[in-house]
N, C-alpha and C. Protein backbone atom coordinates (compact mmCIF):
# COMPACT_ATOMS: atom_id res chain seq x y z
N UNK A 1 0.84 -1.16 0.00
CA UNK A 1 0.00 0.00 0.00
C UNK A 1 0.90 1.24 0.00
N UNK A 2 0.76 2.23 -0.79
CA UNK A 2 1.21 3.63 -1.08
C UNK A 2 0.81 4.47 -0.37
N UNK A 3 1.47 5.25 0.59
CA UNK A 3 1.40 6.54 1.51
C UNK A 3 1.15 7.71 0.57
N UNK A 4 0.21 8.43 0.18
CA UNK A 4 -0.12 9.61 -0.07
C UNK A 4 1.10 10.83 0.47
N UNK A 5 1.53 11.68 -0.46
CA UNK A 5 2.10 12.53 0.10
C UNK A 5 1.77 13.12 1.69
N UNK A 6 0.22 13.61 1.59
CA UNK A 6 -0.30 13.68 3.40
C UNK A 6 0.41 13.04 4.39
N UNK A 7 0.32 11.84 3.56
CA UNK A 7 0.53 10.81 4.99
C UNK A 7 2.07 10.37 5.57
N UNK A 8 2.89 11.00 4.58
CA UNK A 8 4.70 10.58 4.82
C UNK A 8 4.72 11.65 5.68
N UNK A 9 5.53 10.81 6.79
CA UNK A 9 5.99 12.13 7.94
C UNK A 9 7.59 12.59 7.21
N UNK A 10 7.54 13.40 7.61
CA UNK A 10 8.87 14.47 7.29
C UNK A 10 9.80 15.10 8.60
N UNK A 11 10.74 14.36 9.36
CA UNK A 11 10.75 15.00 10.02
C UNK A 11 11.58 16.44 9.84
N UNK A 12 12.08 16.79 8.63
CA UNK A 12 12.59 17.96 8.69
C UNK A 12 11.58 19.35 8.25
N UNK A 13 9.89 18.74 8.18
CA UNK A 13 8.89 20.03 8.36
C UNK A 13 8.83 19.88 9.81
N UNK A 14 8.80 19.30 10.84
CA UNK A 14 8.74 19.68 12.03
C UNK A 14 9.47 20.96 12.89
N UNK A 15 11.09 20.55 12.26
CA UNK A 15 11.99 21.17 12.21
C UNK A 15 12.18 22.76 11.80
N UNK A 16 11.38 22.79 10.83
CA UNK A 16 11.33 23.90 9.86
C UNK A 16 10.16 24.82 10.74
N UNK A 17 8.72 24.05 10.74
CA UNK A 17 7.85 24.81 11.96
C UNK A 17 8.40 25.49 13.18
N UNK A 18 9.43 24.63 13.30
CA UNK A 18 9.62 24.98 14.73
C UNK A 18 10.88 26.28 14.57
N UNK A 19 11.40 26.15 13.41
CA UNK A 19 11.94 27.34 13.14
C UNK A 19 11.96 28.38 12.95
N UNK A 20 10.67 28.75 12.99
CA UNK A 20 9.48 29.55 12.38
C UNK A 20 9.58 30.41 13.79
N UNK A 21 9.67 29.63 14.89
CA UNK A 21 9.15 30.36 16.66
C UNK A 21 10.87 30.66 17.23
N UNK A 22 10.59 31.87 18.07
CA UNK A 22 11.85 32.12 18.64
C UNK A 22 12.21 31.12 19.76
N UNK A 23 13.56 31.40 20.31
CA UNK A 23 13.57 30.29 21.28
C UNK A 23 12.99 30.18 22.20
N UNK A 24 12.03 31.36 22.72
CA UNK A 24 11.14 31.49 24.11
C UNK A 24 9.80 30.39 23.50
N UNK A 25 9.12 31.08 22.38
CA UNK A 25 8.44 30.62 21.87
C UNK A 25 8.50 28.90 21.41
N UNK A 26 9.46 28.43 21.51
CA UNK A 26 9.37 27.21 21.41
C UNK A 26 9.57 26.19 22.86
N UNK A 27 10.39 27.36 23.82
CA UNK A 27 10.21 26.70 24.96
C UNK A 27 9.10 26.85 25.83
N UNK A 28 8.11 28.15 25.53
CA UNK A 28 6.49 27.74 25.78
C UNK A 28 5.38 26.74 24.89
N UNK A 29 6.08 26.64 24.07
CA UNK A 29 5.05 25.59 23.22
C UNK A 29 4.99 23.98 23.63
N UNK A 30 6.52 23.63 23.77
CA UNK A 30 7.12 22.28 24.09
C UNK A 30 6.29 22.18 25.40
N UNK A 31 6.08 23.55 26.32
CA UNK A 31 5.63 22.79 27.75
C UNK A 31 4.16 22.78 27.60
N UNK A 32 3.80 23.78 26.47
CA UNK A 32 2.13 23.74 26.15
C UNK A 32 1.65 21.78 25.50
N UNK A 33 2.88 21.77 25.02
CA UNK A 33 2.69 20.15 24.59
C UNK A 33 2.49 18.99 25.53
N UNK A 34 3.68 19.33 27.12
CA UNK A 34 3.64 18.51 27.63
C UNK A 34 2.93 18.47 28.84
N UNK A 35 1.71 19.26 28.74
CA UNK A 35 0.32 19.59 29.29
C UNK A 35 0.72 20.70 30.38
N UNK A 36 1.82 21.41 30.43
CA UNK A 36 1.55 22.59 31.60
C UNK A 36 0.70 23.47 30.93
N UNK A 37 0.01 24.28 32.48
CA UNK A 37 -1.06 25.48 31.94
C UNK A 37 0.27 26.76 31.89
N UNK A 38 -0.40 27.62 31.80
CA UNK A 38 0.14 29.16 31.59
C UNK A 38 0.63 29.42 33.22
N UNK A 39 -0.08 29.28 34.22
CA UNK A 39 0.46 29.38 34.83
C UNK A 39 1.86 29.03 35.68
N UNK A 40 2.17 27.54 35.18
CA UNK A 40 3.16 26.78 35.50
C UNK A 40 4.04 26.77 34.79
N UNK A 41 3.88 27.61 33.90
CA UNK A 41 4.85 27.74 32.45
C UNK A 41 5.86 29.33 33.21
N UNK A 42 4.88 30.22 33.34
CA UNK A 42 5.57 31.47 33.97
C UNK A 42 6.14 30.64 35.14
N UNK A 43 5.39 30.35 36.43
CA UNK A 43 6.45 30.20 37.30
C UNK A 43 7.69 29.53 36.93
N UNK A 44 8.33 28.46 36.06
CA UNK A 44 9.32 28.00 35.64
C UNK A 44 9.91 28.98 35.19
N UNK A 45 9.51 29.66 34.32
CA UNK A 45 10.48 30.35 33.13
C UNK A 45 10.73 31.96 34.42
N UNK A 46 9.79 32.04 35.25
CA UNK A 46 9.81 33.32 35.59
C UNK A 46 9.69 34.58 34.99
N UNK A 47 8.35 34.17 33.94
CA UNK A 47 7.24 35.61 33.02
C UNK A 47 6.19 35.21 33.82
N UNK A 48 5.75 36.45 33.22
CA UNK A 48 4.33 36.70 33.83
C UNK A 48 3.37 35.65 32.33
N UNK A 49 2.25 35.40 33.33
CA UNK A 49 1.25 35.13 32.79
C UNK A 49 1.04 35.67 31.50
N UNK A 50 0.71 36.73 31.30
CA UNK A 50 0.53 37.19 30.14
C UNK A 50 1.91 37.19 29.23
N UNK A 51 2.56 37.14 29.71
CA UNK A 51 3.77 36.99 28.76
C UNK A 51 3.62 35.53 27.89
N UNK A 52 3.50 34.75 28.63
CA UNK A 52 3.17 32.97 28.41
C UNK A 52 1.96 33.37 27.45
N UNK A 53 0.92 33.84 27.71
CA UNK A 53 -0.23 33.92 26.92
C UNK A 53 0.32 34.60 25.30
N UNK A 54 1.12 35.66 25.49
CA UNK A 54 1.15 36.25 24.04
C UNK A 54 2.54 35.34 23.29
N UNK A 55 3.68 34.59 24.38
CA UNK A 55 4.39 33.61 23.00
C UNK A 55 3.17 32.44 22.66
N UNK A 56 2.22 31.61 23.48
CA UNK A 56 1.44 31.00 22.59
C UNK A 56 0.58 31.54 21.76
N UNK A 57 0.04 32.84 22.04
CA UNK A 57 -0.66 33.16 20.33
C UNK A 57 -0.01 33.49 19.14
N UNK A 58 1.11 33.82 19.58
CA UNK A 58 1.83 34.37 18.67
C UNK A 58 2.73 33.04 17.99
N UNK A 59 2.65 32.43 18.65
CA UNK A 59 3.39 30.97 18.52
C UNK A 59 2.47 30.04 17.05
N UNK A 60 0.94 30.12 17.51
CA UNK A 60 -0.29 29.32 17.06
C UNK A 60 -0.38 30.43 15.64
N UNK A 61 -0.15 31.72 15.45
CA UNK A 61 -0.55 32.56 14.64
C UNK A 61 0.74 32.37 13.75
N UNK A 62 1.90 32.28 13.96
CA UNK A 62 3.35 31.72 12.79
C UNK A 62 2.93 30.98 12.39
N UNK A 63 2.51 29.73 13.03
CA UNK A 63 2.51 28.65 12.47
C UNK A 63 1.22 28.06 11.78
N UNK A 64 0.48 29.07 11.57
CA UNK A 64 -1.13 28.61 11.55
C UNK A 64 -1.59 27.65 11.65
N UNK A 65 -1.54 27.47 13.03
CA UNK A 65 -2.61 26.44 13.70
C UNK A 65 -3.23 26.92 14.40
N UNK A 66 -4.72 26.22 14.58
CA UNK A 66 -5.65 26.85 15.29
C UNK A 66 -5.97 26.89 16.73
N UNK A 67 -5.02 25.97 16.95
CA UNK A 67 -4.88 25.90 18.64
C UNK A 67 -3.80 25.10 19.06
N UNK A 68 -3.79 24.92 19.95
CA UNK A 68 -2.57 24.10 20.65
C UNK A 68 -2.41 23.06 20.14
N UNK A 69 -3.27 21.79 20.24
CA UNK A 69 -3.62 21.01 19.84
C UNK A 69 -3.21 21.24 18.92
N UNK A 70 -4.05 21.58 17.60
CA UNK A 70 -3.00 21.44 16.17
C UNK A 70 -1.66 21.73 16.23
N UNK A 71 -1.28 22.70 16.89
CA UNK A 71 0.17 22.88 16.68
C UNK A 71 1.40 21.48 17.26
N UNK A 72 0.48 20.69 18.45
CA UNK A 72 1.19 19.73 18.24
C UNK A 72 1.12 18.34 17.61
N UNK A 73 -0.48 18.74 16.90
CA UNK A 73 -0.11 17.75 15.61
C UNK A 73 0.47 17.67 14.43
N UNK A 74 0.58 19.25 14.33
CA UNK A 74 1.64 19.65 13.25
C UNK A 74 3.55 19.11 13.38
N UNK A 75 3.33 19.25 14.99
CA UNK A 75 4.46 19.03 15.27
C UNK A 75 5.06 17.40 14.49
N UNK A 76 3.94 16.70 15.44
CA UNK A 76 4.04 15.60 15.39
C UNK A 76 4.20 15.05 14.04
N UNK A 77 3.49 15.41 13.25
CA UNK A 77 3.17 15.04 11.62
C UNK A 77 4.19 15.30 10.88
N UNK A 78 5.10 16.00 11.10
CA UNK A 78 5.75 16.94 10.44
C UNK A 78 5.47 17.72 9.22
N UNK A 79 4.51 18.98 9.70
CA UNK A 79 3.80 19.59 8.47
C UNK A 79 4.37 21.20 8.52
């Protein structure tokens, strides 16, 4: 059976997405992945809340995905 272009993972579009986000921005995303909230994200990193809030929109808006969730199926997929 033949994989559709869709369906071949790539891992160097993962790579490339993720290149897309600065390094803050990828170290709030990675923990948005590995289920911390916003709040537990600032106390680690030591930002404020809203700081955490604007690298994930701004994070979800590079990469156009529509939410977290997609962004880490994008991840995952390598799209």
């Amino acid at each position: 059976m033949k994989m559709s272009e869709k369906e071949t993972k790539n891992p160097t579009d993962s790579i490339m997405l993720l290149d897309k986000l600065t390094s803050r921005q990828k170290q709030v995303m990675l923990m948005v992945i590995k289920g911390y909230r916003s709040k537990e994200i600032a106390k680690k990193l030591g930002i404020a809340v809203r700081t955490v809030e604007q690298h994930r929109y701004m994070s979800l808006k590079v990469t156009e995905s529509q939410n977290s969730l997609h962004f880490a199926q994008k991840v995952n997929e390598g799209e």
